[in-house]
N, C-alpha and C. Protein backbone atom coordinates (compact mmCIF):
# COMPACT_ATOMS: atom_id res chain seq x y z
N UNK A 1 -19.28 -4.21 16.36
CA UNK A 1 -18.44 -5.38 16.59
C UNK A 1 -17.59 -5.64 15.35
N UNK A 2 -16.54 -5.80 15.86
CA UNK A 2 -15.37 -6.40 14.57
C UNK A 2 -14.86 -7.58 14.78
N UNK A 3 -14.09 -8.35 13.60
CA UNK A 3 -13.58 -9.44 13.66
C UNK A 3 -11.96 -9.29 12.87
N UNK A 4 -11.37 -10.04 13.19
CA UNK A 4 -10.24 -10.06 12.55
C UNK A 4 -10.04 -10.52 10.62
N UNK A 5 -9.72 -10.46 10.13
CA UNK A 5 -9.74 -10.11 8.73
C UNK A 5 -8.20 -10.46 7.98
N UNK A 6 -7.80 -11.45 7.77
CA UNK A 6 -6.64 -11.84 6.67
C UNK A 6 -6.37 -12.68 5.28
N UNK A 7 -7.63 -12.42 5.02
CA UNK A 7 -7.84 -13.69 3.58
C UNK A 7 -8.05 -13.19 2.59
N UNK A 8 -7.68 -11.11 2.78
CA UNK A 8 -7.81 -10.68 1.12
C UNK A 8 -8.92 -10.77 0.47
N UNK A 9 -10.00 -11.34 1.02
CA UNK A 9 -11.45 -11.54 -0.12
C UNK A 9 -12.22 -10.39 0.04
N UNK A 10 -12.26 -9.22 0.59
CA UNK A 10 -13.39 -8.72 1.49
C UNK A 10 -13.36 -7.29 0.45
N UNK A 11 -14.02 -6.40 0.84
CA UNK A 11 -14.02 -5.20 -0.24
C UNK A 11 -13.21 -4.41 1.08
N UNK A 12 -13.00 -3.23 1.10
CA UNK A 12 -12.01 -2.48 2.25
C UNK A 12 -12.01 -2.70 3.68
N UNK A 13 -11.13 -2.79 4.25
CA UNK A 13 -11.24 -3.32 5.58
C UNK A 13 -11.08 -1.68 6.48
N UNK A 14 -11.03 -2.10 7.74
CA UNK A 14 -10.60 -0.89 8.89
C UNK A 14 -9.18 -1.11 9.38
N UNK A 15 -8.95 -0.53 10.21
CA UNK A 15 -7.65 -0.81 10.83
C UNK A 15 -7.86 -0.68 12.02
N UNK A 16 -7.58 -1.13 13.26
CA UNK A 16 -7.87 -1.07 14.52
C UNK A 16 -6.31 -1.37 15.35
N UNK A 17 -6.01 -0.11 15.73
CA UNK A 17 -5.01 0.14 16.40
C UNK A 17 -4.99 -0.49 17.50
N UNK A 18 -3.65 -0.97 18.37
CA UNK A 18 -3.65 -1.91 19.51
C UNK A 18 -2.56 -0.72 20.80
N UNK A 19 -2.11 0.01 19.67
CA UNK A 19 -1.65 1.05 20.98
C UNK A 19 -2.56 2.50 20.96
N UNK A 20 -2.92 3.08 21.88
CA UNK A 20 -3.75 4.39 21.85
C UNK A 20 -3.23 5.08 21.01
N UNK A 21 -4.46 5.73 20.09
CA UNK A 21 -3.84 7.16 19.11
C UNK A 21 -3.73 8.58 19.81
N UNK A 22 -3.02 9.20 19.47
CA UNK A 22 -2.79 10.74 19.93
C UNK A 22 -3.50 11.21 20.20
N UNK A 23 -4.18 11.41 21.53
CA UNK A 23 -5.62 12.61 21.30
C UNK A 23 -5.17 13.91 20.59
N UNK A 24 -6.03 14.42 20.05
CA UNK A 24 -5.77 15.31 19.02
C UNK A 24 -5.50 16.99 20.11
N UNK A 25 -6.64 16.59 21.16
CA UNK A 25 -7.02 17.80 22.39
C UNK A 25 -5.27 17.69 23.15
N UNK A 26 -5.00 16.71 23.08
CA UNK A 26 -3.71 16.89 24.28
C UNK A 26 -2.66 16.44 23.28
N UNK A 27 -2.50 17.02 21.85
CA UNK A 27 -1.19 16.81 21.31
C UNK A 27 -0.02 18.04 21.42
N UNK A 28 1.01 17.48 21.64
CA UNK A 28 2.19 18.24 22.04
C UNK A 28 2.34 19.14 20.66
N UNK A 29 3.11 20.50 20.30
CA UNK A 29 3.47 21.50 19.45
C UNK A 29 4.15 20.39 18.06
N UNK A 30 4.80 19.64 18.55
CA UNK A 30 5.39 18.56 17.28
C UNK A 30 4.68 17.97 17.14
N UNK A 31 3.44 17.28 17.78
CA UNK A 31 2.37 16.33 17.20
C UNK A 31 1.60 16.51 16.22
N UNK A 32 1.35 18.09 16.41
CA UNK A 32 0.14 18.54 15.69
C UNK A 32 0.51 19.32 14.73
N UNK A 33 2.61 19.71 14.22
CA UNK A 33 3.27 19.76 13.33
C UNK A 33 3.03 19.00 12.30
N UNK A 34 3.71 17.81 13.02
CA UNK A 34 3.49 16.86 11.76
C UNK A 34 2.51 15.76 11.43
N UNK A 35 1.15 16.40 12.22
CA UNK A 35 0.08 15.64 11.29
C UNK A 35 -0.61 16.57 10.70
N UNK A 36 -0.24 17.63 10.31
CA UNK A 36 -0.60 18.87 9.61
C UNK A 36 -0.14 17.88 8.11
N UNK A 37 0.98 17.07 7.63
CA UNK A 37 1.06 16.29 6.85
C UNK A 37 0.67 15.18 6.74
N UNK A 38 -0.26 14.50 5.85
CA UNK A 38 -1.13 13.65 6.29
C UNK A 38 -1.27 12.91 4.53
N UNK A 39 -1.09 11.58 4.22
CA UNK A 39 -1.20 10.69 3.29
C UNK A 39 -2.12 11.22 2.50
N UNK A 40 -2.00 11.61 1.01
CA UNK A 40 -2.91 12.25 0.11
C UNK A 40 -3.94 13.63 0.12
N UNK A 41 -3.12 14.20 1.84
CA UNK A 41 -3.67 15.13 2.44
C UNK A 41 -5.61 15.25 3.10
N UNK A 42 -5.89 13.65 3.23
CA UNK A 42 -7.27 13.47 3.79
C UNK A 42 -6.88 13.77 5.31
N UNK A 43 -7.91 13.49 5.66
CA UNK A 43 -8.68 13.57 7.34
C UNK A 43 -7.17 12.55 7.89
N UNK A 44 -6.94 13.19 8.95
CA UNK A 44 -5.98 12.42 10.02
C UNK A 44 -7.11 11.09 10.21
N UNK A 45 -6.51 9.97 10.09
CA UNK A 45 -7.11 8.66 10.45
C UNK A 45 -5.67 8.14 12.15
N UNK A 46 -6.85 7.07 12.58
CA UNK A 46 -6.22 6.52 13.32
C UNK A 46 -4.51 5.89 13.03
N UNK A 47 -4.46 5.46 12.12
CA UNK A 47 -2.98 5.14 11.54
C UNK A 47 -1.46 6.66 12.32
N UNK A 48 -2.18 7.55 11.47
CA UNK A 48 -1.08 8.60 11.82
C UNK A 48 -1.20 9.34 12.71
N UNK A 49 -2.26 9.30 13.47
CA UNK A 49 -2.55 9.48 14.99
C UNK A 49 -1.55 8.35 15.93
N UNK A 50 -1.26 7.24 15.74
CA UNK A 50 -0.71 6.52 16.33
C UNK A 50 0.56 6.31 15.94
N UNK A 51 1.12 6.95 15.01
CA UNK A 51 2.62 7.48 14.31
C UNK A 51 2.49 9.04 14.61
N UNK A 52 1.74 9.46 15.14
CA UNK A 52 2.18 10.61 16.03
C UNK A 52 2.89 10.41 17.37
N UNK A 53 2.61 9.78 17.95
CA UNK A 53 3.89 9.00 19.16
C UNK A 53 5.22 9.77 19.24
N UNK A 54 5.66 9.60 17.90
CA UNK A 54 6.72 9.47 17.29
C UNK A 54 7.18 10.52 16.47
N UNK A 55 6.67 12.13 16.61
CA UNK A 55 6.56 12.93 15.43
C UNK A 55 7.46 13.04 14.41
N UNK A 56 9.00 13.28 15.10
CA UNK A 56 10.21 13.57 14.23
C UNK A 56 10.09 12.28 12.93
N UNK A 57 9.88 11.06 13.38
CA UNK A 57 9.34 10.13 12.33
C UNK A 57 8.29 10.48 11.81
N UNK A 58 7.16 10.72 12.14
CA UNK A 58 5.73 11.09 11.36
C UNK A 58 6.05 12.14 10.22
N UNK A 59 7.09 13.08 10.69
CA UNK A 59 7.11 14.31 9.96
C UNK A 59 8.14 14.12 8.74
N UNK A 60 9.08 12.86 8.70
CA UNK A 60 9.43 12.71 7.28
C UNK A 60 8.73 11.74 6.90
N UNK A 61 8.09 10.78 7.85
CA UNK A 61 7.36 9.40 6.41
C UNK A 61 6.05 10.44 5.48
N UNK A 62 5.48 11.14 6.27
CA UNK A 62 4.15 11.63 5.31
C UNK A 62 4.80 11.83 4.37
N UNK A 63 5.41 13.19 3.79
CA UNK A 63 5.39 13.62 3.04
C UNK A 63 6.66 12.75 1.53
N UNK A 64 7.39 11.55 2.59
CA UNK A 64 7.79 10.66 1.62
C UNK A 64 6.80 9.69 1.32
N UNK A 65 5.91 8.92 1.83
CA UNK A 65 4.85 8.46 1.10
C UNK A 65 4.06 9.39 0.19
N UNK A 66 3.83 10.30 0.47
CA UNK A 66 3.22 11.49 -0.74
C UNK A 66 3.52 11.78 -2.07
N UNK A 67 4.69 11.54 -1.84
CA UNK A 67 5.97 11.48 -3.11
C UNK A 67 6.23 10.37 -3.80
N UNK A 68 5.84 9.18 -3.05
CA UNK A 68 6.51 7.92 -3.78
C UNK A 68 5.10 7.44 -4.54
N UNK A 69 3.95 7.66 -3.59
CA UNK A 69 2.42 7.39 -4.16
C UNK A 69 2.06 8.33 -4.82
N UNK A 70 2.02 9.64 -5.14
CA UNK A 70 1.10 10.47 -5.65
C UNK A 70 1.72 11.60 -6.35
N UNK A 71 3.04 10.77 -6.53
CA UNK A 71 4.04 12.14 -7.58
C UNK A 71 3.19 12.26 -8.79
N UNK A 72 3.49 13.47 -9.28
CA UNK A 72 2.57 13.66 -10.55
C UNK A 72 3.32 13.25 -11.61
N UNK A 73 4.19 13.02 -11.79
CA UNK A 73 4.89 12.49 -12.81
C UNK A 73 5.54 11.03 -12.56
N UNK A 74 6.29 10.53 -13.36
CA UNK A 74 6.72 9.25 -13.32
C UNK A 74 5.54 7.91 -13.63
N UNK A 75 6.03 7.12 -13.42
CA UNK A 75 4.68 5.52 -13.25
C UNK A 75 3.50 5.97 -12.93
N UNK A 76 2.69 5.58 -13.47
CA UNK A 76 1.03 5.81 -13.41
C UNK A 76 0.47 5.67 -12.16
N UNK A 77 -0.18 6.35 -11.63
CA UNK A 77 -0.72 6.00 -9.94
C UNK A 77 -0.80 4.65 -10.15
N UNK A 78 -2.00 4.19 -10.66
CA UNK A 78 -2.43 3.01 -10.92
C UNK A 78 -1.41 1.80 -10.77
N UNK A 79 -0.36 2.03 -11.32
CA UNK A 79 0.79 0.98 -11.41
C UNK A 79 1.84 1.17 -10.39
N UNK A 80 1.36 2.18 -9.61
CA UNK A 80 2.13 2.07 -8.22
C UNK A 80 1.46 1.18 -6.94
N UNK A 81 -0.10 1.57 -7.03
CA UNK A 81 -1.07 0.82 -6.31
C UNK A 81 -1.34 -0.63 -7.03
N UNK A 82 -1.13 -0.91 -7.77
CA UNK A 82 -0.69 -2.64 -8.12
C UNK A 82 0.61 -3.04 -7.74
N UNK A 83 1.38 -2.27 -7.51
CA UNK A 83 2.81 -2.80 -7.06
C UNK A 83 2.59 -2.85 -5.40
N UNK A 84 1.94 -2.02 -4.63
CA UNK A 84 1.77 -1.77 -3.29
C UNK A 84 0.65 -3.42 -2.94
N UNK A 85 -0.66 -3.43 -3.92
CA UNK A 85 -1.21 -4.63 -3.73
C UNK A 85 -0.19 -5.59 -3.70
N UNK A 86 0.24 -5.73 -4.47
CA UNK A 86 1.45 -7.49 -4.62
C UNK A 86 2.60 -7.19 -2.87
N UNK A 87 3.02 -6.08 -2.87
CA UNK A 87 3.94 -6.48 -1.59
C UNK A 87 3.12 -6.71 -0.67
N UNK A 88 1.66 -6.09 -0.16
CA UNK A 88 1.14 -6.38 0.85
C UNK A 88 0.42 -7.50 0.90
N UNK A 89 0.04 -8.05 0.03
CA UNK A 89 -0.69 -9.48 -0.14
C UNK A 89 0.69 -10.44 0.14
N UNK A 90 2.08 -10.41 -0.19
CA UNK A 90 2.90 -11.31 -0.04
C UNK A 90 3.18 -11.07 1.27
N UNK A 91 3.53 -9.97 2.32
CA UNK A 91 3.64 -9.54 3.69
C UNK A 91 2.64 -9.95 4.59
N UNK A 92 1.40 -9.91 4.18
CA UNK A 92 0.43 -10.93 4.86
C UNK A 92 -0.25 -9.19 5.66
N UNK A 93 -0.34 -8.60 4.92
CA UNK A 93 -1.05 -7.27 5.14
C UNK A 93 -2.28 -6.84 4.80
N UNK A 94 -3.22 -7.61 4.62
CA UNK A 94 -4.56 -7.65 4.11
C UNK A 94 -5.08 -5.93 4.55
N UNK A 95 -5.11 -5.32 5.44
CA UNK A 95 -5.70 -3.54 5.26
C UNK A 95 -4.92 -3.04 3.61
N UNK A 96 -3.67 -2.80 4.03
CA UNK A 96 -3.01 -2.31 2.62
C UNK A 96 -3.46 -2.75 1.73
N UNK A 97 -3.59 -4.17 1.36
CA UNK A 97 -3.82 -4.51 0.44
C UNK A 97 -5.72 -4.14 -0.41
N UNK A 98 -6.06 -3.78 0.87
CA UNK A 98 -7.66 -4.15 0.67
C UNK A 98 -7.74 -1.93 -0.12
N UNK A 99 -7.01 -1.58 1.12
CA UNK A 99 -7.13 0.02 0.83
C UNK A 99 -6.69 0.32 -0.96
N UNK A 100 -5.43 -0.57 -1.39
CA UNK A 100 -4.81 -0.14 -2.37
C UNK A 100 -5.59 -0.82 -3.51
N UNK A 101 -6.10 -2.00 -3.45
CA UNK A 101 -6.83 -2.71 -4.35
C UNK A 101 -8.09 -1.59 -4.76
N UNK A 102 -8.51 -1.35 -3.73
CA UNK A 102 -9.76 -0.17 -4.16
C UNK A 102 -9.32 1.12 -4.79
N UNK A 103 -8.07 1.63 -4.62
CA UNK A 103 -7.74 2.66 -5.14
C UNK A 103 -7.57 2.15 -6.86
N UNK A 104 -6.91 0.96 -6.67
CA UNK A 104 -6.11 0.65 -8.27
C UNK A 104 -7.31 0.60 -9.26
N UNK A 105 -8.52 -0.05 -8.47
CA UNK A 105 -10.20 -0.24 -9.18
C UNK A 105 -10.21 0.88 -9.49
N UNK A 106 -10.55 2.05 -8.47
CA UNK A 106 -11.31 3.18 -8.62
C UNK A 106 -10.48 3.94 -9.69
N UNK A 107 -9.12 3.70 -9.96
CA UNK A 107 -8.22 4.62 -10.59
C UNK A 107 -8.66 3.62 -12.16
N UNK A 108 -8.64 2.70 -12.14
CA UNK A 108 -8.70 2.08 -14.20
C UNK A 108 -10.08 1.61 -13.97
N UNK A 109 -11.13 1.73 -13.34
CA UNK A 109 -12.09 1.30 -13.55
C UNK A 109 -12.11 -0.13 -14.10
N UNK A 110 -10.79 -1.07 -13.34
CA UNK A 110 -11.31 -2.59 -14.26
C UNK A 110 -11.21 -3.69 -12.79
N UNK A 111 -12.48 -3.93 -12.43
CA UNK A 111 -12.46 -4.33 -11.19
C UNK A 111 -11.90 -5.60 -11.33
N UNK A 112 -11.74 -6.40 -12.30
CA UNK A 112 -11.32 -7.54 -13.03
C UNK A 112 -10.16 -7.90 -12.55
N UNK A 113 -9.43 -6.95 -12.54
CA UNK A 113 -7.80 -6.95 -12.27
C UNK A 113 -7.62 -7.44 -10.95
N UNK A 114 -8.04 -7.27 -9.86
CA UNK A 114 -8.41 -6.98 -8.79
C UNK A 114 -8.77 -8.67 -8.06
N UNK A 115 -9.91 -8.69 -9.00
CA UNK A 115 -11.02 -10.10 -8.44
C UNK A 115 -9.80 -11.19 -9.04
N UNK A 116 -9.22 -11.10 -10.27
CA UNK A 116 -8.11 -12.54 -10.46
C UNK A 116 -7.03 -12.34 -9.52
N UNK A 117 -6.56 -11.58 -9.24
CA UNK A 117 -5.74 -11.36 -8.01
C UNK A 117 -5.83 -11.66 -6.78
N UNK A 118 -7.10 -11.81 -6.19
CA UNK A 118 -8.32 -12.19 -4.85
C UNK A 118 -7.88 -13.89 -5.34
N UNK A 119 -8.55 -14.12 -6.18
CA UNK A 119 -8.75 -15.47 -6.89
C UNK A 119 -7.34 -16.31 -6.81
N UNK A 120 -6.34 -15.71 -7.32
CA UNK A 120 -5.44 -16.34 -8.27
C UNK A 120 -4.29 -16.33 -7.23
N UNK A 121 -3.79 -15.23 -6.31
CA UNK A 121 -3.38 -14.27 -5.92
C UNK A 121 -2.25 -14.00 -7.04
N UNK A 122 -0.67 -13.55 -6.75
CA UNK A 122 0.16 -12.72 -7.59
C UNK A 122 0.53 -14.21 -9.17
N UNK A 123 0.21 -15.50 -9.06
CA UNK A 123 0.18 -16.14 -10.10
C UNK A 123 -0.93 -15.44 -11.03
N UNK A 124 -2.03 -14.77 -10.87
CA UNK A 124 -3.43 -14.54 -11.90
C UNK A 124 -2.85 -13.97 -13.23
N UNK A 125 -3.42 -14.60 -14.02
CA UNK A 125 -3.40 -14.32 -15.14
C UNK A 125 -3.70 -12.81 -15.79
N UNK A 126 -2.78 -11.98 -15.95
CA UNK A 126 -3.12 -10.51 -16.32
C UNK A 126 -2.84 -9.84 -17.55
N UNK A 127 -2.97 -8.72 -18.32
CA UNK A 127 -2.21 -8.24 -19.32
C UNK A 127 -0.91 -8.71 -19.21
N UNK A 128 0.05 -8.44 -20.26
CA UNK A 128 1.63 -8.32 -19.92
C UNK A 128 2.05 -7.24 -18.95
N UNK A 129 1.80 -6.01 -19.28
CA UNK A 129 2.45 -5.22 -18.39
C UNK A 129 2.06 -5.19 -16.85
N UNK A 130 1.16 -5.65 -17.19
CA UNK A 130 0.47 -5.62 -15.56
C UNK A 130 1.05 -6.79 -15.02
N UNK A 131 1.43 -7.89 -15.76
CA UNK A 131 1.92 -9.14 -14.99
C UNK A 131 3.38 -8.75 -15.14
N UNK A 132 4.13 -7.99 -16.01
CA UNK A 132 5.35 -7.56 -15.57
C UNK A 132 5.55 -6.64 -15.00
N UNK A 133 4.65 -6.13 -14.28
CA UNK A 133 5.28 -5.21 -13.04
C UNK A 133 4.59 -6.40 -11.68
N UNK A 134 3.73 -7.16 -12.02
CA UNK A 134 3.38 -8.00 -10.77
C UNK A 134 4.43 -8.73 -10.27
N UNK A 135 5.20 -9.32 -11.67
CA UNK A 135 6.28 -10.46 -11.43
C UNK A 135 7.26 -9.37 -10.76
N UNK A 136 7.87 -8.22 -11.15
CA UNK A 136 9.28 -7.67 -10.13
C UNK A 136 8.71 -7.59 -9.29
N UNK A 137 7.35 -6.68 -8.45
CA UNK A 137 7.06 -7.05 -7.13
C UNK A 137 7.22 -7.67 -6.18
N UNK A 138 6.74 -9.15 -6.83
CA UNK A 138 6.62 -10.18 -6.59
C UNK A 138 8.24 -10.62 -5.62
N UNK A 139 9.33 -10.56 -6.95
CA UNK A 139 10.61 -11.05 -6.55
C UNK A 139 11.34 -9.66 -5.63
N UNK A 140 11.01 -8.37 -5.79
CA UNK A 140 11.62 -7.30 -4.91
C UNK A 140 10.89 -7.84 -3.78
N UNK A 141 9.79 -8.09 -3.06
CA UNK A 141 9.39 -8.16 -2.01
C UNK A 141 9.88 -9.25 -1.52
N UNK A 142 9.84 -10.77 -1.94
CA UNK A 142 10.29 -11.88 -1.58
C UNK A 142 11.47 -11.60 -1.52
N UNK A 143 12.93 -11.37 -1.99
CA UNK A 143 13.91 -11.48 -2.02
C UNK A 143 14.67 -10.58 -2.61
N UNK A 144 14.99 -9.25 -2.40
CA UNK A 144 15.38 -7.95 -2.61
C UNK A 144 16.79 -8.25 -2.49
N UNK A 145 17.20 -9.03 -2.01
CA UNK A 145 18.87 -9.16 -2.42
C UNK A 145 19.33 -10.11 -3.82
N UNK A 146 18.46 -10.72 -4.76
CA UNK A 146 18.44 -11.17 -5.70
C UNK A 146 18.12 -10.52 -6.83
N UNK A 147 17.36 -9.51 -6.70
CA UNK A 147 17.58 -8.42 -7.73
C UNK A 147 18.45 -8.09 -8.68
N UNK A 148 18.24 -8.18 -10.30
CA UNK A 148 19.81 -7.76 -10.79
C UNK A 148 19.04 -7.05 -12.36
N UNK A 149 19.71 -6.21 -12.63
CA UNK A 149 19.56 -5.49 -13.84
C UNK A 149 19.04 -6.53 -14.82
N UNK A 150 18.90 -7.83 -14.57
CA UNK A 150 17.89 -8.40 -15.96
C UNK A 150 16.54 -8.82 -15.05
N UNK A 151 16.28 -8.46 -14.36
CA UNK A 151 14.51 -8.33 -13.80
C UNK A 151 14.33 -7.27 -14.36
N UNK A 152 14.85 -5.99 -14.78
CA UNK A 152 13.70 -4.92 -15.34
C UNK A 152 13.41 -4.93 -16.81
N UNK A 153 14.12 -6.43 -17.69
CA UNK A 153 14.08 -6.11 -18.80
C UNK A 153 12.66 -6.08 -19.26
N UNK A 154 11.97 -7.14 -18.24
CA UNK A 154 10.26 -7.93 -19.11
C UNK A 154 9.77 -6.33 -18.59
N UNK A 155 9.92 -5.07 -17.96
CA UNK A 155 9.20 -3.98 -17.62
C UNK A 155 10.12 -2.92 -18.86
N UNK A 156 11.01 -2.61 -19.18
CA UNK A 156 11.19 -2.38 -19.98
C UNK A 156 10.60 -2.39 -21.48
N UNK A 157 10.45 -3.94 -21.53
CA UNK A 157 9.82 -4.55 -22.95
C UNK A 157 8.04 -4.01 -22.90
N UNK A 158 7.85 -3.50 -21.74
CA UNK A 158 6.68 -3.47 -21.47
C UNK A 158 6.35 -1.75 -21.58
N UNK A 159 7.91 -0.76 -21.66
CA UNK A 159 7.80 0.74 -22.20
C UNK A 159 8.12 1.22 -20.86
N UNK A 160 8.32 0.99 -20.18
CA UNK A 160 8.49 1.52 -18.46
C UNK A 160 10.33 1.75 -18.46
N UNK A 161 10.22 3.16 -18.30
CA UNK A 161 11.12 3.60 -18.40
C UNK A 161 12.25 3.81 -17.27
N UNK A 162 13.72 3.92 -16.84
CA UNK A 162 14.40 3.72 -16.00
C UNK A 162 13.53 4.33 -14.70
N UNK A 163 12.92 5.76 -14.72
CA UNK A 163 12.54 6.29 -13.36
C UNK A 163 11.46 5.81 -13.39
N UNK A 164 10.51 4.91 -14.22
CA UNK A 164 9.11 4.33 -14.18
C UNK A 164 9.59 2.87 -13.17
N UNK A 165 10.43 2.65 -13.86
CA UNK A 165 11.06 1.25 -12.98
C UNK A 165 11.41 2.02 -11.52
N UNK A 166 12.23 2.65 -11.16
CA UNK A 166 12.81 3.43 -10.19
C UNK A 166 11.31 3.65 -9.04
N UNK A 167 10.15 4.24 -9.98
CA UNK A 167 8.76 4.85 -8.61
C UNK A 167 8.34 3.08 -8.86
N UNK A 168 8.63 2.31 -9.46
CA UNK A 168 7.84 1.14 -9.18
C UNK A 168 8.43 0.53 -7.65
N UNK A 169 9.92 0.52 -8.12
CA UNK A 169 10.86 0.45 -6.58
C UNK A 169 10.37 0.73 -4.83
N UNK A 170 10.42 2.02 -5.53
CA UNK A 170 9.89 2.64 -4.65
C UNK A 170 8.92 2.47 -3.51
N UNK A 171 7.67 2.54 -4.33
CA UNK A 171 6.25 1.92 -4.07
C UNK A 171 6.13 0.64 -3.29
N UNK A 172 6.87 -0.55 -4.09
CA UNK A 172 7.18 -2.32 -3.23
C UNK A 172 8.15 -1.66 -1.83
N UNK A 173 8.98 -1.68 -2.02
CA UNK A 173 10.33 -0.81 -0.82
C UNK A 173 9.19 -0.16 0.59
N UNK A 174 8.30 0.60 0.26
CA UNK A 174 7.33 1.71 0.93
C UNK A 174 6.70 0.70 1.56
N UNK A 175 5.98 0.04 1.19
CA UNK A 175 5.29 -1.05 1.75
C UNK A 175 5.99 -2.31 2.23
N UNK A 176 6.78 -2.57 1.67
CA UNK A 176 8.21 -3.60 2.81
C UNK A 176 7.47 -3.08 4.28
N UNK A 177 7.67 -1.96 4.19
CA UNK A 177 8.32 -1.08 5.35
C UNK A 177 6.44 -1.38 6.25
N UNK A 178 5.86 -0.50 5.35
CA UNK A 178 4.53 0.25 6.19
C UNK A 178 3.75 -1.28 6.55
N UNK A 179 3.83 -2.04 5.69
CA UNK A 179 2.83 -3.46 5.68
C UNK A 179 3.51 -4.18 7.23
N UNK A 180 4.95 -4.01 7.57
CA UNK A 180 5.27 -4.85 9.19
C UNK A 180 4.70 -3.56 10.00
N UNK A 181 5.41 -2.46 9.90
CA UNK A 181 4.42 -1.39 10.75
C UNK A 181 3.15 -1.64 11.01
N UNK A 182 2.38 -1.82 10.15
CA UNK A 182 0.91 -1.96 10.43
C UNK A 182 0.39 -2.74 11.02
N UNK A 183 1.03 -3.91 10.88
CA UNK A 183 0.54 -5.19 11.60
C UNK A 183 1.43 -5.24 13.08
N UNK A 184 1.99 -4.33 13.04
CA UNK A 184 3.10 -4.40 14.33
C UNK A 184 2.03 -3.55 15.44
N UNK A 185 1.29 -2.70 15.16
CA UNK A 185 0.95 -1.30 15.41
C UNK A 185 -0.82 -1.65 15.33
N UNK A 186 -1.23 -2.55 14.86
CA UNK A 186 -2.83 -3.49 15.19
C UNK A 186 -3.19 -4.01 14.16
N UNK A 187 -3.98 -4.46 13.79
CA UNK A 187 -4.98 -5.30 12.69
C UNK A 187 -6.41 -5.03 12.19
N UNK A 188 -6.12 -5.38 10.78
CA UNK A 188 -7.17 -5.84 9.85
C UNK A 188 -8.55 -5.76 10.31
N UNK A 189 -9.54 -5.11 10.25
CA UNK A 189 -10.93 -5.65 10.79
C UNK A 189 -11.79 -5.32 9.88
N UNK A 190 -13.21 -5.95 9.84
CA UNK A 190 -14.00 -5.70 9.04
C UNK A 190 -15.61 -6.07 9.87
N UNK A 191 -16.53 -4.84 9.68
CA UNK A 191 -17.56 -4.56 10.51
C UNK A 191 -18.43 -5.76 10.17
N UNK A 192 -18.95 -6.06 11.67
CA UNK A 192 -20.20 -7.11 11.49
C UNK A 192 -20.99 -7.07 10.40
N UNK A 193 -21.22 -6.38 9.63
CA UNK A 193 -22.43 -6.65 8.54
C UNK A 193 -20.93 -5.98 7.13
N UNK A 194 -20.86 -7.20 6.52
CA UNK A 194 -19.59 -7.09 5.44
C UNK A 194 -19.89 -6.39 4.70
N UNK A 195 -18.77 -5.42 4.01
CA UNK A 195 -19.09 -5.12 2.76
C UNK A 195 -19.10 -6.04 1.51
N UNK A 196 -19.27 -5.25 0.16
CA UNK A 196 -18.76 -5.81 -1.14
C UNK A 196 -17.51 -6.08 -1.20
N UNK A 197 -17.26 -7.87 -1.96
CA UNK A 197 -16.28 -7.46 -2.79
C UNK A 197 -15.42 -6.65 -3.76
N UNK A 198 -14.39 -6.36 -3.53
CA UNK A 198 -14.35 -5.17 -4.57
C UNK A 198 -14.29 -5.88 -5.69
C-alpha cells in the first residue's frame, strides 16, 4: 500500500505512474532502441518505460540528461544535484527532489546539507557557495526571464567558472522541464512502513 507524498520530509520516495509503462515483452523496434539509453545507465525503471510511449523523444532526452547530470567534467556532480534539489522543491516535485537529495548526501557525505534544506527549505542557512548556487536556482527556476549577467557574480566570487555556471544552468533548466513531466505522468509515493530521513 502507498500513499501520496509532497512535504519533502521523507528519505526517497517511489514514483507511481498514472499512465501504463511499456511492456518490455511487446515493445516496438524503437522502444527497445531507445531504452537501450537509460539515466546513469541503471535498470530501465518505470519512469522511462512510460517515456517509451514516445521513443523519438525518449531517444534524445536520455542521453541529454546523461550529459547535463553526469558529464565528467565541468561543475561537480554534487553541485548539479543541489541545483536539481532547489528547482524541484520550488516546482512542487517532491520524487526529484527526494531521489536527488540522496544522491547530493551520498556524493559529499554531509547529510546536514540536506536536513537544513528539509527544515529551512531554499532560505537554510548553508556554506557560501552552496548558498550561492542555491540563491541562482532559486531565481532561474522562479523567474528565468529576470536573469541578467549580475546573478552569476555571487557564483563567480564563489570560483565557478563561466561553463561551471553554464552545467549549473543546465541542471535547474533539466528539471524545469522533467519536475512538470513527472507530476504530469503520476506521483510521489512512499511505502506503508516509511523509510529514514535522509
Amino acid at each position: 500500500m502507498t500513499k501520496p507524498m509532497r512535504d519533502f520530509t521523507r528519505g526517497e520516495l517511489h514514483w507511481q505512474p498514472w499512465l501504463a509503462p511499456v511492456d518490455l515483452d511487446q515493445a516496438t523496434d524503437a522502444q527497445r532502441a531507445a531504452l537501450k539509453i537509460t539515466p546513469s545507465n541503471r535498470a530501465v525503471g518505470a519512469y522511462s518505460l512510460v517515456l517509451a510511449h514516445d521513443p523519438e523523444s525518449l531517444e534524445q532526452r536520455s542521453p541529454l540528461y546523461n550529459a547535463i547530470m553526469f558529464g565528467a567534467k565541468g561543475l561537480p556532480r554534487a553541485e548539479r544535484e543541489l541545483g536539481a534539489v532547489v528547482a524541484s522543491r520550488i516546482n512542487g516535485c517532491a520524487y526529484c527532489a527526494s531521489v536527488h537529495a540522496k544522491r547530493f548526501t551520498e556524493l559529499t557525505k554531509a547529510p546536514e546539507v540536506m536536513q537544513r534544506i528539509q527544515q529551512d527549505g531554499v532560505a537554510a542557512t548553508l556554506e557560501p557557495r552552496q548558498k550561492a548556487i542555491v540563491d541562482y536556482a532559486v531565481k532561474l527556476t522562479r523567474d528565468p526571464a529576470a536573469i541578467t549577467p549580475a546573478d552569476a557574480a555571487p557564483l563567480r566570487a564563489q570560483g565557478l567558472s563561466h561553463l561551471d555556471i553554464l552545467d549549473l544552468t543546465h541542471a535547474v533548466a533539466m528539471f524545469a522541464w522533467a519536475n512538470r513531466l513527472m507530476q504530469t505522468l503520476g506521483e510521489a509515493t512512499i511505502p506503508a512502513r516509511e523509510g529514514n530521513p535522509l
